[in-house]
N, C-alpha and C. Protein backbone atom coordinates (compact mmCIF):
# COMPACT_ATOMS: atom_id res chain seq x y z
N UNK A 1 5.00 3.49 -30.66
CA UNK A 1 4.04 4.51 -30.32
C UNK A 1 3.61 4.38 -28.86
N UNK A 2 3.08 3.27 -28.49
CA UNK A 2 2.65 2.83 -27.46
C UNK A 2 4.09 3.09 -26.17
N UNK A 3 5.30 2.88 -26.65
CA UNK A 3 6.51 3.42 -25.86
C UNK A 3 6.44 4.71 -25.44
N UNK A 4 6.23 5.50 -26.31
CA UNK A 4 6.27 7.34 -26.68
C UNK A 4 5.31 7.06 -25.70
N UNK A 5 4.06 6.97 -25.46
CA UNK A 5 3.35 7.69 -25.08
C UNK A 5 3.42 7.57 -23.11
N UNK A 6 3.79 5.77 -23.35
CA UNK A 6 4.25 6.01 -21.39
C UNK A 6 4.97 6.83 -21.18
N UNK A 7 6.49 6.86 -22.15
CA UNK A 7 7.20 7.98 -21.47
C UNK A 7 6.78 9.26 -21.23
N UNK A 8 5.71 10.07 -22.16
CA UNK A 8 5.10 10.96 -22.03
C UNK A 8 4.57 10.73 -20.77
N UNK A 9 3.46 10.12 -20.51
CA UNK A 9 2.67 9.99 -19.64
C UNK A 9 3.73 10.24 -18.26
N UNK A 10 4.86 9.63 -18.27
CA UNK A 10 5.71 9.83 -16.66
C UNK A 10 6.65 10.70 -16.75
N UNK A 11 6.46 11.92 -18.02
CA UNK A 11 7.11 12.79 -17.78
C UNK A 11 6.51 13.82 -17.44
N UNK A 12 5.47 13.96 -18.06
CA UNK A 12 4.58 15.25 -17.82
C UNK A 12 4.38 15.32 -15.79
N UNK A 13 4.17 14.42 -15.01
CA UNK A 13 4.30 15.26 -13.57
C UNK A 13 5.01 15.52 -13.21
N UNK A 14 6.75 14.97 -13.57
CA UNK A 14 7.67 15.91 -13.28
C UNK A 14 8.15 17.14 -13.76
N UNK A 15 7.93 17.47 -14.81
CA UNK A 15 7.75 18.57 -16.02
C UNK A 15 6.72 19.78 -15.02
N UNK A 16 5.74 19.22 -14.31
CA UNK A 16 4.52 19.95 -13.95
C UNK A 16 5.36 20.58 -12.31
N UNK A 17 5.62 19.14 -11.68
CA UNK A 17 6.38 19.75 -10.54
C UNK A 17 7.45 20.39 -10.39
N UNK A 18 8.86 20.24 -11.86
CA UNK A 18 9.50 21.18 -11.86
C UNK A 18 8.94 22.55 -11.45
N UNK A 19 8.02 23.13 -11.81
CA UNK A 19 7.27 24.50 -11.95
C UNK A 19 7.27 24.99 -10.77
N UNK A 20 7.04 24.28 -9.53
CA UNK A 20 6.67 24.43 -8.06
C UNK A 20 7.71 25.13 -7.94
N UNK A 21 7.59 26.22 -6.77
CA UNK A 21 8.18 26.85 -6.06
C UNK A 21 8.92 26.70 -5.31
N UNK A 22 10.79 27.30 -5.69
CA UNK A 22 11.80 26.69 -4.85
C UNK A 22 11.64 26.59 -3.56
N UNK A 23 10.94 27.61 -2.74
CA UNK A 23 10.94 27.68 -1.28
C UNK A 23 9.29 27.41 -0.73
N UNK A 24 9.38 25.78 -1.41
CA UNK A 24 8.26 25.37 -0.96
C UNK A 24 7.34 25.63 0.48
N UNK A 25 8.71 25.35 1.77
CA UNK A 25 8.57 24.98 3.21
C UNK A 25 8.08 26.11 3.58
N UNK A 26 8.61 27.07 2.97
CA UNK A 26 7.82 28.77 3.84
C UNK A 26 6.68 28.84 3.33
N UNK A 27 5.92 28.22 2.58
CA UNK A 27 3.74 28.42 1.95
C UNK A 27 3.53 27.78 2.62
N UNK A 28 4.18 26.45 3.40
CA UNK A 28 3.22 25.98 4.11
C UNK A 28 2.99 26.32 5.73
N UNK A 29 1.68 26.52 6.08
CA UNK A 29 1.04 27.18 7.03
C UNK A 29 1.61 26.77 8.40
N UNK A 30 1.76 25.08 8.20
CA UNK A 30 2.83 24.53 9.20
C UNK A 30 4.01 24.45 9.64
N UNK A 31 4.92 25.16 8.45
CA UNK A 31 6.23 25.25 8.53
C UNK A 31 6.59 26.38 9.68
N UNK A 32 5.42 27.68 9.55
CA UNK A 32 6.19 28.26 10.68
C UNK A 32 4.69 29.07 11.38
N UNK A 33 3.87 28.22 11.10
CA UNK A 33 2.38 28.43 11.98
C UNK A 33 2.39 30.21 12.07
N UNK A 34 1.91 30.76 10.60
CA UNK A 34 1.59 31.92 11.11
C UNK A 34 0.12 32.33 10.71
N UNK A 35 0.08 30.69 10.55
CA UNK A 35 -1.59 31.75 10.19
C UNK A 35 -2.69 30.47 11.17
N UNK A 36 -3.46 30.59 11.49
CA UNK A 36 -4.66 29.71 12.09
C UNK A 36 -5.25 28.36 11.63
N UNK A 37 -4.76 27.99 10.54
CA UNK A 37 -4.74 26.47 9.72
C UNK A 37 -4.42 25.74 10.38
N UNK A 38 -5.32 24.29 10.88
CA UNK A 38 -4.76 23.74 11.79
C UNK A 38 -4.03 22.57 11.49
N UNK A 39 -2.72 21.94 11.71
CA UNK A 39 -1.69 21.17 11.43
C UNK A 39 -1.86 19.84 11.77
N UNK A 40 -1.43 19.08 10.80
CA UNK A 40 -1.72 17.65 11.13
C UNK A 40 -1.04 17.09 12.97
N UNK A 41 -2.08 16.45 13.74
CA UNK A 41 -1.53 16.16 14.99
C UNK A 41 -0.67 15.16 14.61
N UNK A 42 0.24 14.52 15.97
CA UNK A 42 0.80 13.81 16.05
C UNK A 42 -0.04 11.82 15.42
N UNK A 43 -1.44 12.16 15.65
CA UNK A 43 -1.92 11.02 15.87
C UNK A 43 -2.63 10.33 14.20
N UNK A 44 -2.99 11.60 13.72
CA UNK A 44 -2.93 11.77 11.86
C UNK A 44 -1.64 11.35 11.31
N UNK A 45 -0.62 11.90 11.97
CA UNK A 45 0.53 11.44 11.06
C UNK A 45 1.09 9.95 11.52
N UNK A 46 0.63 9.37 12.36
CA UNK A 46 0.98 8.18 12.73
C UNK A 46 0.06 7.24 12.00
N UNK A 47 -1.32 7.59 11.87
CA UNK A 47 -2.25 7.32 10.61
C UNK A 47 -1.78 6.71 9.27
N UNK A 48 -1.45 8.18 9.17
CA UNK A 48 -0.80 8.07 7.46
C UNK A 48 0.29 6.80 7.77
N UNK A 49 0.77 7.17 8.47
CA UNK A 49 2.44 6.23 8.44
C UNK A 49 1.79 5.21 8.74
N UNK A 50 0.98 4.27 9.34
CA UNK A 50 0.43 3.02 9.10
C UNK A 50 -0.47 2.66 8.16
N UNK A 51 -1.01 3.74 7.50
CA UNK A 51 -2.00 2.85 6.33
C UNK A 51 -0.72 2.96 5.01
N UNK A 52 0.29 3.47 4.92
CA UNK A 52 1.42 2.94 4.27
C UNK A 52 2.23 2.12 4.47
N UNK A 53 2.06 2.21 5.44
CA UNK A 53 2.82 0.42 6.39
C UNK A 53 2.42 -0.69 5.67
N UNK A 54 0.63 -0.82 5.47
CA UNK A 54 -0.43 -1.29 5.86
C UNK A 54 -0.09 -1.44 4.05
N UNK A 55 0.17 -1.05 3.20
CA UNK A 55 0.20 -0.70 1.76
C UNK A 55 1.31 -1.86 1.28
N UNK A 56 2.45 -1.67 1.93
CA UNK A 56 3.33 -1.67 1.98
C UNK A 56 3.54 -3.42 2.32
N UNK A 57 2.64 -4.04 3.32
CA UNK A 57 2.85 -5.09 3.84
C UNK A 57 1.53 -6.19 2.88
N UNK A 58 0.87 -5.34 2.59
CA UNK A 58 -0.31 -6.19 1.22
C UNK A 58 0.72 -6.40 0.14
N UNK A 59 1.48 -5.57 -0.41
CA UNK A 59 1.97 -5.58 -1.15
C UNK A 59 3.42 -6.60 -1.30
N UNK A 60 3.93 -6.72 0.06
CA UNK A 60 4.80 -8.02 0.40
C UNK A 60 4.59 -9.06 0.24
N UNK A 61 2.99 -9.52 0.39
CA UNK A 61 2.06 -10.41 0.85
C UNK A 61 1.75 -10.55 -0.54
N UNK A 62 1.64 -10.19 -1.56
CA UNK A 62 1.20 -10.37 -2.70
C UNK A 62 2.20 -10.47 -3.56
N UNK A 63 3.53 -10.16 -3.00
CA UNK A 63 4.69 -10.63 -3.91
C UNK A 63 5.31 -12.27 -3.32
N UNK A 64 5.22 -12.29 -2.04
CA UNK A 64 5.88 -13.50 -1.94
C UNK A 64 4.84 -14.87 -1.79
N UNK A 65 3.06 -14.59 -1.83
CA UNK A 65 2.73 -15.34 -1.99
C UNK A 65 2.64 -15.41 -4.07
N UNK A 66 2.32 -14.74 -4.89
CA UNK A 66 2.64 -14.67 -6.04
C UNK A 66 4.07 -15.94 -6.37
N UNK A 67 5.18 -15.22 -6.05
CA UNK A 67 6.24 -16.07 -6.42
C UNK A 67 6.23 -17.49 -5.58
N UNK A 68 5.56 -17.60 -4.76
CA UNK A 68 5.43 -18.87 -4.08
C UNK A 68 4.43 -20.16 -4.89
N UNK A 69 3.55 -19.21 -5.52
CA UNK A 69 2.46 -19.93 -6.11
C UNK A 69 3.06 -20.52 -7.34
N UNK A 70 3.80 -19.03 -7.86
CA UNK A 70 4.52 -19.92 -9.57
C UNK A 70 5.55 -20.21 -9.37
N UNK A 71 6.40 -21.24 -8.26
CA UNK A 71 7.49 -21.67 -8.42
C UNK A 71 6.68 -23.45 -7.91
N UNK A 72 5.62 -22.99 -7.50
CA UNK A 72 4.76 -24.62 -7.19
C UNK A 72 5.68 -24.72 -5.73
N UNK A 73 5.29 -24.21 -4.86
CA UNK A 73 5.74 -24.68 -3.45
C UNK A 73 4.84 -24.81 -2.74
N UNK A 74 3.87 -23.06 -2.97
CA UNK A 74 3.01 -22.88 -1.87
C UNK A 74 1.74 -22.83 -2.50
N UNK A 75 0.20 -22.63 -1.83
CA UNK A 75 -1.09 -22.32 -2.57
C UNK A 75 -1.46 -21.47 -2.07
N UNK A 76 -2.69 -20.54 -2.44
CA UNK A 76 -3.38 -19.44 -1.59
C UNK A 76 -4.05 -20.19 -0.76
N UNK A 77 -3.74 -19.60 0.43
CA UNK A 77 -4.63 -20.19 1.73
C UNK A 77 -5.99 -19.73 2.07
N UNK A 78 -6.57 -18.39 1.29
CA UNK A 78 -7.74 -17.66 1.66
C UNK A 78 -8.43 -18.51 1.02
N UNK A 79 -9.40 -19.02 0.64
CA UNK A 79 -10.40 -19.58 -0.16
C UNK A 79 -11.42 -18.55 -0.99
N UNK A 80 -11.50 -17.26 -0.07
CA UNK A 80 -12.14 -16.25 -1.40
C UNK A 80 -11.17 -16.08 -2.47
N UNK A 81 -9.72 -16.06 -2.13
CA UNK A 81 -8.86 -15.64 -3.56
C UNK A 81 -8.49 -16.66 -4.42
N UNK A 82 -8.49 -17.82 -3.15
CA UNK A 82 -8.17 -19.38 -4.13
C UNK A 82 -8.66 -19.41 -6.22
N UNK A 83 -9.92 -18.62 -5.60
CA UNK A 83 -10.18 -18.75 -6.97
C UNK A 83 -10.04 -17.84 -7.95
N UNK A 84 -9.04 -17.35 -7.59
CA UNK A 84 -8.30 -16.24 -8.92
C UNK A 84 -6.85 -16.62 -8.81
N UNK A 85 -6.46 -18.01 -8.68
CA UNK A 85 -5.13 -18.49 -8.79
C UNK A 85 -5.38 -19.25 -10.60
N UNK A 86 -4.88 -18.15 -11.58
CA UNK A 86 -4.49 -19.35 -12.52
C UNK A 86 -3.38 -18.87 -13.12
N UNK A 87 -3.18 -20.34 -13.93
CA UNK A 87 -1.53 -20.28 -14.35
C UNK A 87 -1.14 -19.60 -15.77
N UNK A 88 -2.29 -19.48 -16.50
CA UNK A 88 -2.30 -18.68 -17.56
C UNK A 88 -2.57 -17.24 -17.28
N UNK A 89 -3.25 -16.66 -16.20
CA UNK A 89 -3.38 -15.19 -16.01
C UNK A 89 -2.86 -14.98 -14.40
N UNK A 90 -1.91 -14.88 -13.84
CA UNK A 90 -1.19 -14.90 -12.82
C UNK A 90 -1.55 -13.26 -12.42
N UNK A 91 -2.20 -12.35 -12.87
CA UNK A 91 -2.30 -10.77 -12.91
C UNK A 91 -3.94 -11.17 -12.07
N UNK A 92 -4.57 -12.01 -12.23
CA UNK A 92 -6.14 -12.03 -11.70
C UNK A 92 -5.70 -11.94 -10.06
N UNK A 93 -4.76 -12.77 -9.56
CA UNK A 93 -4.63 -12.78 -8.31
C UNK A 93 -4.10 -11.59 -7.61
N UNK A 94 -3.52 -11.04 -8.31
CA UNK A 94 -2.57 -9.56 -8.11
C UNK A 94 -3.75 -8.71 -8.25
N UNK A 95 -5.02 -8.58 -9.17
CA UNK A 95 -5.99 -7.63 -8.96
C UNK A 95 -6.72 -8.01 -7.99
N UNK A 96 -7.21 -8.83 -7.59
CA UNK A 96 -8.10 -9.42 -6.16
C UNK A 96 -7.50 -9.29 -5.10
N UNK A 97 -6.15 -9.49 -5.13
CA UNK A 97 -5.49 -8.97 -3.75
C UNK A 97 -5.24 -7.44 -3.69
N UNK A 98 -4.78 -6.69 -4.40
CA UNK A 98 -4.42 -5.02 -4.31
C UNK A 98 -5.92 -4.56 -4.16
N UNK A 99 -7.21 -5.30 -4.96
CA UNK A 99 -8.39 -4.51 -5.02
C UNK A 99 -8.93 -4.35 -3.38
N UNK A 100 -8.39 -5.76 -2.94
CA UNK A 100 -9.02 -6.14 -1.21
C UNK A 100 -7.80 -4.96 -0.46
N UNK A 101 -6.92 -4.75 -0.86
CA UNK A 101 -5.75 -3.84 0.10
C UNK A 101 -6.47 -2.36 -0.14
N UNK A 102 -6.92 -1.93 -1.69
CA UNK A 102 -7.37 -0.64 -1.83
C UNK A 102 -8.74 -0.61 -1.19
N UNK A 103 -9.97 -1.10 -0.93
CA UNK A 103 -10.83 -1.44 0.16
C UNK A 103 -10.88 -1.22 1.10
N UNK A 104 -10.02 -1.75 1.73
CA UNK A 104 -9.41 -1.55 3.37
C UNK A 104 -9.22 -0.22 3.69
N UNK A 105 -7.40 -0.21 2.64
CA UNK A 105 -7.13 1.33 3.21
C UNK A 105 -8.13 2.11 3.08
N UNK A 106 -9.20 2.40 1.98
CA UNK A 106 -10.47 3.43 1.63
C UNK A 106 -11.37 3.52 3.05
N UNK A 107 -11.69 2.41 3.44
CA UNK A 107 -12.55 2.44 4.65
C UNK A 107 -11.59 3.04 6.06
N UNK A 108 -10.50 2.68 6.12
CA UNK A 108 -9.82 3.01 7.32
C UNK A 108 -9.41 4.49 7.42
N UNK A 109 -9.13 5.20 6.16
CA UNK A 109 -8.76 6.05 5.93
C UNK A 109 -10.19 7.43 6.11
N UNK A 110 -11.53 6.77 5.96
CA UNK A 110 -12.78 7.44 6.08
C UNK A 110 -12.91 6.88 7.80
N UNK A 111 -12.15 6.31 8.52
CA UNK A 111 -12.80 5.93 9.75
C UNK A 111 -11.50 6.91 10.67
N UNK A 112 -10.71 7.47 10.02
CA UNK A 112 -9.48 8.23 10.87
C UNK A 112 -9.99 9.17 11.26
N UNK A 113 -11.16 9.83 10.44
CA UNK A 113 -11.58 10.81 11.45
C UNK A 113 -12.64 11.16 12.51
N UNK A 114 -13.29 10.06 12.76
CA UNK A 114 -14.58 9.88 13.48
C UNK A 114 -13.67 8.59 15.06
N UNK A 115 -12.75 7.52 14.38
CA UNK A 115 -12.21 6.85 15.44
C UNK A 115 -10.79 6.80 15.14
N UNK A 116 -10.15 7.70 15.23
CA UNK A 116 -8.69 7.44 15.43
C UNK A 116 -7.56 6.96 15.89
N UNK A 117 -8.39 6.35 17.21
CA UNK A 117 -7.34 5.33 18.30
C UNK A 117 -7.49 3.90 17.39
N UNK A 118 -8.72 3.56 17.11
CA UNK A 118 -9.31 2.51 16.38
C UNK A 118 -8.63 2.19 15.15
N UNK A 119 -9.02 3.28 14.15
CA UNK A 119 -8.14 3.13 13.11
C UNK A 119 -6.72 2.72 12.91
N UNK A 120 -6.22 3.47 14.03
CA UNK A 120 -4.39 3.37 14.44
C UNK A 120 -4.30 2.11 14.38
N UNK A 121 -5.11 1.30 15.46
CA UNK A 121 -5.18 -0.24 15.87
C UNK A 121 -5.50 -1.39 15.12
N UNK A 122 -6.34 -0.76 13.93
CA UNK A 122 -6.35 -1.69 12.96
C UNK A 122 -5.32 -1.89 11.59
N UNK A 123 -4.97 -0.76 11.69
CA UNK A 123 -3.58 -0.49 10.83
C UNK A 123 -2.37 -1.09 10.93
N UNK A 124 -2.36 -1.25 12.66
CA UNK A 124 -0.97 -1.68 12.79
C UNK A 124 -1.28 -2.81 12.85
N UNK A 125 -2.52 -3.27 13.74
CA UNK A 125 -2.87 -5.22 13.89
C UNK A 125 -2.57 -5.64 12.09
N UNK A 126 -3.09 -5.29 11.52
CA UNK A 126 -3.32 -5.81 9.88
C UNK A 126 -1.69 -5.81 9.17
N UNK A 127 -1.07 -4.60 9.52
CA UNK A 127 0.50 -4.62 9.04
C UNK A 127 1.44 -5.95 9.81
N UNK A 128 1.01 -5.57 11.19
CA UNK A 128 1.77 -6.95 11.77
C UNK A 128 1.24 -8.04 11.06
N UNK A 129 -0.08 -8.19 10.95
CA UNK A 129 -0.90 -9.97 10.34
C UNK A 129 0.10 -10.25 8.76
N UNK A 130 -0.19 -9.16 7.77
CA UNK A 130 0.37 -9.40 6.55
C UNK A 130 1.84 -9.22 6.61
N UNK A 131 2.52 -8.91 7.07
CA UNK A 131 3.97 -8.93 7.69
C UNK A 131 4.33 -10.47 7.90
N UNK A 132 3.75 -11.06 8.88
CA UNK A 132 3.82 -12.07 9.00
C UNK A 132 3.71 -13.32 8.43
N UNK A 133 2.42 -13.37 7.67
CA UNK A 133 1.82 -13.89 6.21
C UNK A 133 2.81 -13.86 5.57
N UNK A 134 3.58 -12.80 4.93
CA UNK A 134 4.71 -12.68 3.69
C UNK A 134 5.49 -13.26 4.07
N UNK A 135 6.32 -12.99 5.72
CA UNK A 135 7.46 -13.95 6.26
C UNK A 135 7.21 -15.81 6.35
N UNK A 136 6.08 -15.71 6.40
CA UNK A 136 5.73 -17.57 6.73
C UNK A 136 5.53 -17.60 5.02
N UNK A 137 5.34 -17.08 4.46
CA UNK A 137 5.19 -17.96 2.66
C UNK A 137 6.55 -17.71 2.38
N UNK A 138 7.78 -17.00 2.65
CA UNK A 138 9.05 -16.62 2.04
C UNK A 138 9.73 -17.99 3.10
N UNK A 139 9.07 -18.28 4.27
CA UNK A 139 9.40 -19.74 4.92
C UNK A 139 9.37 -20.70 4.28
N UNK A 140 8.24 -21.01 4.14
CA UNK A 140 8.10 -21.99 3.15
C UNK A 140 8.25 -22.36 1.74
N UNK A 141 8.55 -21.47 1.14
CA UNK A 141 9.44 -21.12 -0.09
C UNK A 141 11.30 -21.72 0.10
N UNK A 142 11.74 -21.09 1.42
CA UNK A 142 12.70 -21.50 1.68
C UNK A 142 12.86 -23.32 1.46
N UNK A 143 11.80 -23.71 2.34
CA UNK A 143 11.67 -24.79 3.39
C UNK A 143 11.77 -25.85 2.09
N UNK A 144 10.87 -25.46 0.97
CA UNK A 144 10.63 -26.40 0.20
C UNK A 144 11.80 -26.14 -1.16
N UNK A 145 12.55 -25.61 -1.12
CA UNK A 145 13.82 -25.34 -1.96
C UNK A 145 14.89 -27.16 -1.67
């Protein structure tokens, strides 16, 4: 039952988006600017593309410190998350870290439109930091093999 019903559940939005309209690109206002709606700038869409970066690199960061932790190589180095490392619920650390990534992006994403150079800058500083983070624990994962 409980099967049936995920599959339901991840069929029904494609079922819904089938419905959409083949010639999507001509409704939108941007595709061929004929009406006064104003279009995402260059500096919004560089936005978006770093707080998915930014998604993207928490989410690295939470897989290779995860598998680092349960193969016994590496430990969490933060000391606020230290304490949602256990070995019977390995999912506590995965909610404390995605909850701190959904946080972030929420605030950065409310700060794109009041400071946008800013926002940009913290997007990408934070993608490079956890980028890096994931590469030095997939190091030491190596290191200690």
């Amino acid at each position: 039952m409980t099967a049936f019903l995920l599959v339901l559940c991840l069929l029904l939005p494609s079922i819904a988006a089938a419905q959409a309209p083949i010639d999507a690109a001509t409704n939108d206002p941007c595709w061929n600017n004929a009406t006064d709606t104003p279009c995402a700038t260059w500096m919004e869409r560089a936005i978006d593309a770093s707080l998915i970066a930014l998604a993207a690199a928490h989410g690295a960061d939470l897989s290779a410190t995860s598998y680092g932790i349960g193969a016994g190589k590496i430990r969490e180095g933060n000391l606020l998350l230290a304490g949602f490392v256990s070995p019977t619920h390995p999912g506590y650390l995965g909610a404390a870290k995605m909850t701190i990534a959904g946080l972030q992006l929420w605030q950065l994403n409310g700060l794109k439109k009041k400071h946008p150079k800013l926002t940009l800058g913290i997007a990408l500083a934070d993608t490079v930091l956890y980028t890096v983070v994931a590469m030095h624990n997939v190091r030491l994962i190596r290191e200690a093999r």
